[in-house]
Protein backbone atom coordinates (compact mmCIF):
# COMPACT_ATOMS: atom_id res chain seq x y z
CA UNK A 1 38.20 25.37 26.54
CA UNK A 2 37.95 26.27 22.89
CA UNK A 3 36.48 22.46 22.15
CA UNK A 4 34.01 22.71 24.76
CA UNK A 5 32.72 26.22 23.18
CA UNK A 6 32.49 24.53 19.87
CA UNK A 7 31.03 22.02 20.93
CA UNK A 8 28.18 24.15 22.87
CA UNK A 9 27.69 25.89 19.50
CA UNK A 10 26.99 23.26 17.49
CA UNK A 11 24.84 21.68 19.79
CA UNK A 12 22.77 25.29 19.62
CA UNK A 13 22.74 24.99 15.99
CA UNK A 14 21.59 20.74 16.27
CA UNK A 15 19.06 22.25 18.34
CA UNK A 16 17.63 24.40 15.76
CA UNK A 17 17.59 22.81 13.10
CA UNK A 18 15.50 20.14 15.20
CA UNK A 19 13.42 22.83 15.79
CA UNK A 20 12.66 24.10 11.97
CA UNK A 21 11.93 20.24 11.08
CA UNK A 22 9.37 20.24 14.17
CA UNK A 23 7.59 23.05 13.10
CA UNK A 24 7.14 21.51 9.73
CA UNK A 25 6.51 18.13 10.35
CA UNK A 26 3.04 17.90 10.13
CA UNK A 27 2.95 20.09 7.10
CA UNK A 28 1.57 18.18 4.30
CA UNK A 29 3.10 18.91 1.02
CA UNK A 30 2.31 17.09 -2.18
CA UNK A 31 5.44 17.76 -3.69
CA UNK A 32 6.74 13.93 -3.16
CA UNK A 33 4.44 13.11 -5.77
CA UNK A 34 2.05 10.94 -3.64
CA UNK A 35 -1.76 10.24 -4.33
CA UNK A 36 -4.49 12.05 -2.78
CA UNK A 37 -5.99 10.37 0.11
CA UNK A 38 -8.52 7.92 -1.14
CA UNK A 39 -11.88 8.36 0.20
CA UNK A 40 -13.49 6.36 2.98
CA UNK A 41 -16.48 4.69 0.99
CA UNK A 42 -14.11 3.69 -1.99
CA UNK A 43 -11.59 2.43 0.52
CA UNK A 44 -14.21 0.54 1.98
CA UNK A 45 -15.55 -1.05 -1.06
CA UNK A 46 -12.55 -1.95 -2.62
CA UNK A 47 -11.25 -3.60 0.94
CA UNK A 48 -14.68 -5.86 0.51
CA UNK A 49 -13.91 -6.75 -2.75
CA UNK A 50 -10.52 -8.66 -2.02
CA UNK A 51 -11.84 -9.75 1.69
CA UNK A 52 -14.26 -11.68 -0.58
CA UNK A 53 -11.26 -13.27 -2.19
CA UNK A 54 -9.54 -14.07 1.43
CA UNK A 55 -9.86 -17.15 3.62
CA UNK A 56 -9.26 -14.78 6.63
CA UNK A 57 -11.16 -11.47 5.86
CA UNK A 58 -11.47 -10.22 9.31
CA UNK A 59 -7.45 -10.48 9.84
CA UNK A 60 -6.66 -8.98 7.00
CA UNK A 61 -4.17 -6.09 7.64
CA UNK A 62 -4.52 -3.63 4.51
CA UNK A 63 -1.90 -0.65 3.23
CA UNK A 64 -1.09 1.81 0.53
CA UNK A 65 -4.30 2.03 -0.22
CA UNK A 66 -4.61 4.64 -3.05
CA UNK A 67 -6.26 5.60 -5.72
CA UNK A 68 -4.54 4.47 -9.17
CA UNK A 69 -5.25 5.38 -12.81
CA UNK A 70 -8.81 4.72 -14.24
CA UNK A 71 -10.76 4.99 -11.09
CA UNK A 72 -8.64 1.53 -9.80
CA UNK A 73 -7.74 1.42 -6.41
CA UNK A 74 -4.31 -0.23 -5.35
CA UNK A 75 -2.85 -1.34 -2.20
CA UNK A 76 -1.54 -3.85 -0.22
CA UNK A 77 -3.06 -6.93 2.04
CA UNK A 78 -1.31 -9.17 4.71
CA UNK A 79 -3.09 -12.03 6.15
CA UNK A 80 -2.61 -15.21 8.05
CA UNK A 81 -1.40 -18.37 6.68
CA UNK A 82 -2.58 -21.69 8.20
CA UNK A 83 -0.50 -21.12 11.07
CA UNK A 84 -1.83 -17.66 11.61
CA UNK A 85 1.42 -15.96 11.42
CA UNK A 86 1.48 -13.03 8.88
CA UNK A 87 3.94 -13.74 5.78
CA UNK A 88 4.23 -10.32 4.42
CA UNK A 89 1.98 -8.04 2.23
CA UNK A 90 0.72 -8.59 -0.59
CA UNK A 91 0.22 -6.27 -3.88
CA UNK A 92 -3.84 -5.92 -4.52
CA UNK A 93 -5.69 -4.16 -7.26
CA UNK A 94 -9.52 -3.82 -7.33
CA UNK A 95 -12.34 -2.39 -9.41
CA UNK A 96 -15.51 -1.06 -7.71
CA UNK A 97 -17.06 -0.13 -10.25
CA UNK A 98 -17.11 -3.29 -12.35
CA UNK A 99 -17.10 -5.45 -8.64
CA UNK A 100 -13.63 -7.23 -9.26
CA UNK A 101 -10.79 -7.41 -7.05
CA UNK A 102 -7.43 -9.83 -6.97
CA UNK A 103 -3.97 -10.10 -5.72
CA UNK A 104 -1.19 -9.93 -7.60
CA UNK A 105 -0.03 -13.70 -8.59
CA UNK A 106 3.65 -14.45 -8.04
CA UNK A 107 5.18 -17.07 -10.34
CA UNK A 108 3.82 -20.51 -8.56
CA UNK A 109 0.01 -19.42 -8.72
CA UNK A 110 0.84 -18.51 -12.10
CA UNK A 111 2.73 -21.38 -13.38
CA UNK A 112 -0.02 -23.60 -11.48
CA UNK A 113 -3.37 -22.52 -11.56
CA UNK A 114 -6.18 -24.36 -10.12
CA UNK A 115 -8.52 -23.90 -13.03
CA UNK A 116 -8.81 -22.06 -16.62
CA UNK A 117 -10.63 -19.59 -14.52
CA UNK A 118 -8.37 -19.06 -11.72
CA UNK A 119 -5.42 -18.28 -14.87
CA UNK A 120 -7.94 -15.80 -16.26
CA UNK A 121 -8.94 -13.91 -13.50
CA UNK A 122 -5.13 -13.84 -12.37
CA UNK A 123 -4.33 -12.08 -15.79
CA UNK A 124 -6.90 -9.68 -15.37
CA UNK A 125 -5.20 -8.73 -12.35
CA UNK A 126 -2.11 -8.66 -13.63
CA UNK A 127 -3.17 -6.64 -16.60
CA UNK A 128 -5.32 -3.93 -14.54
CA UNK A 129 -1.97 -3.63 -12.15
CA UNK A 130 0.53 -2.87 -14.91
CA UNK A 131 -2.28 -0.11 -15.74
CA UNK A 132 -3.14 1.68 -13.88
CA UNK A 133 -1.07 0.84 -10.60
CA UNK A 134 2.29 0.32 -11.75
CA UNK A 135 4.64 3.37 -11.90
């Protein structure tokens, strides 16, 4: 008898507390440290910019998108290989002010460029990440 009143309680007191986090769970604090929500136009131009850059724009699936130091805007990008089967996201920083956008080169792309150009642009990326969108 005495285990089946305890166990009443604490299911009472589960109850409540499920009850506080409901009320609260669409509060939204900015105490986690997160980034204002980036506006729609910015979002939208900086999502151009690295579609440009994409061989599948229009299945691009984008995330994280924030606003970073500088004016930069950060986030992520999936898209299809040649299979069309998504491989994970990708880390993306872009610039709509000065037009450019790139993602983040892992080591291959890096140790094996295509041209001088593709190396230069990829260290531009690389530097305006560890700016402004690295924490």
């Amino acid at each position: 008898m005495m285990g089946w009143r305890l166990a009443r309680a604490g299911l009472a007191a589960g109850s409540g507390l499920w009850l506080l986090a409901a009320g609260t769970a669409g509060a939204q604090d900015r105490l986690d440290g997160a980034a204002p929500a980036l506006p729609a136009e910015v979002a939208r131009r900086a999502t151009d910019l690295v579609g440009r850059g994409l061989k599948a724009p229009d299945a691009a699936r984008y995330g994280r998108l924030r606003m970073g130091r500088g004016g930069i805007v950060c986030g992520t990008v999936e898209t299809p290989n040649r299979m069309g089967q998504y491989t994970g996201p990708r880390a993306f920083v872009a610039d709509p002010d000065a037009g450019f956008a790139g993602l983040v080169p892992d080591a291959p792309e890096l140790r094996h460029p295509a041209s001088p150009a593709d190396y230069a642009a990829m260290q531009r990326t690389l530097t305006l990440f560890s700016a402004h969108c690295a924490d």
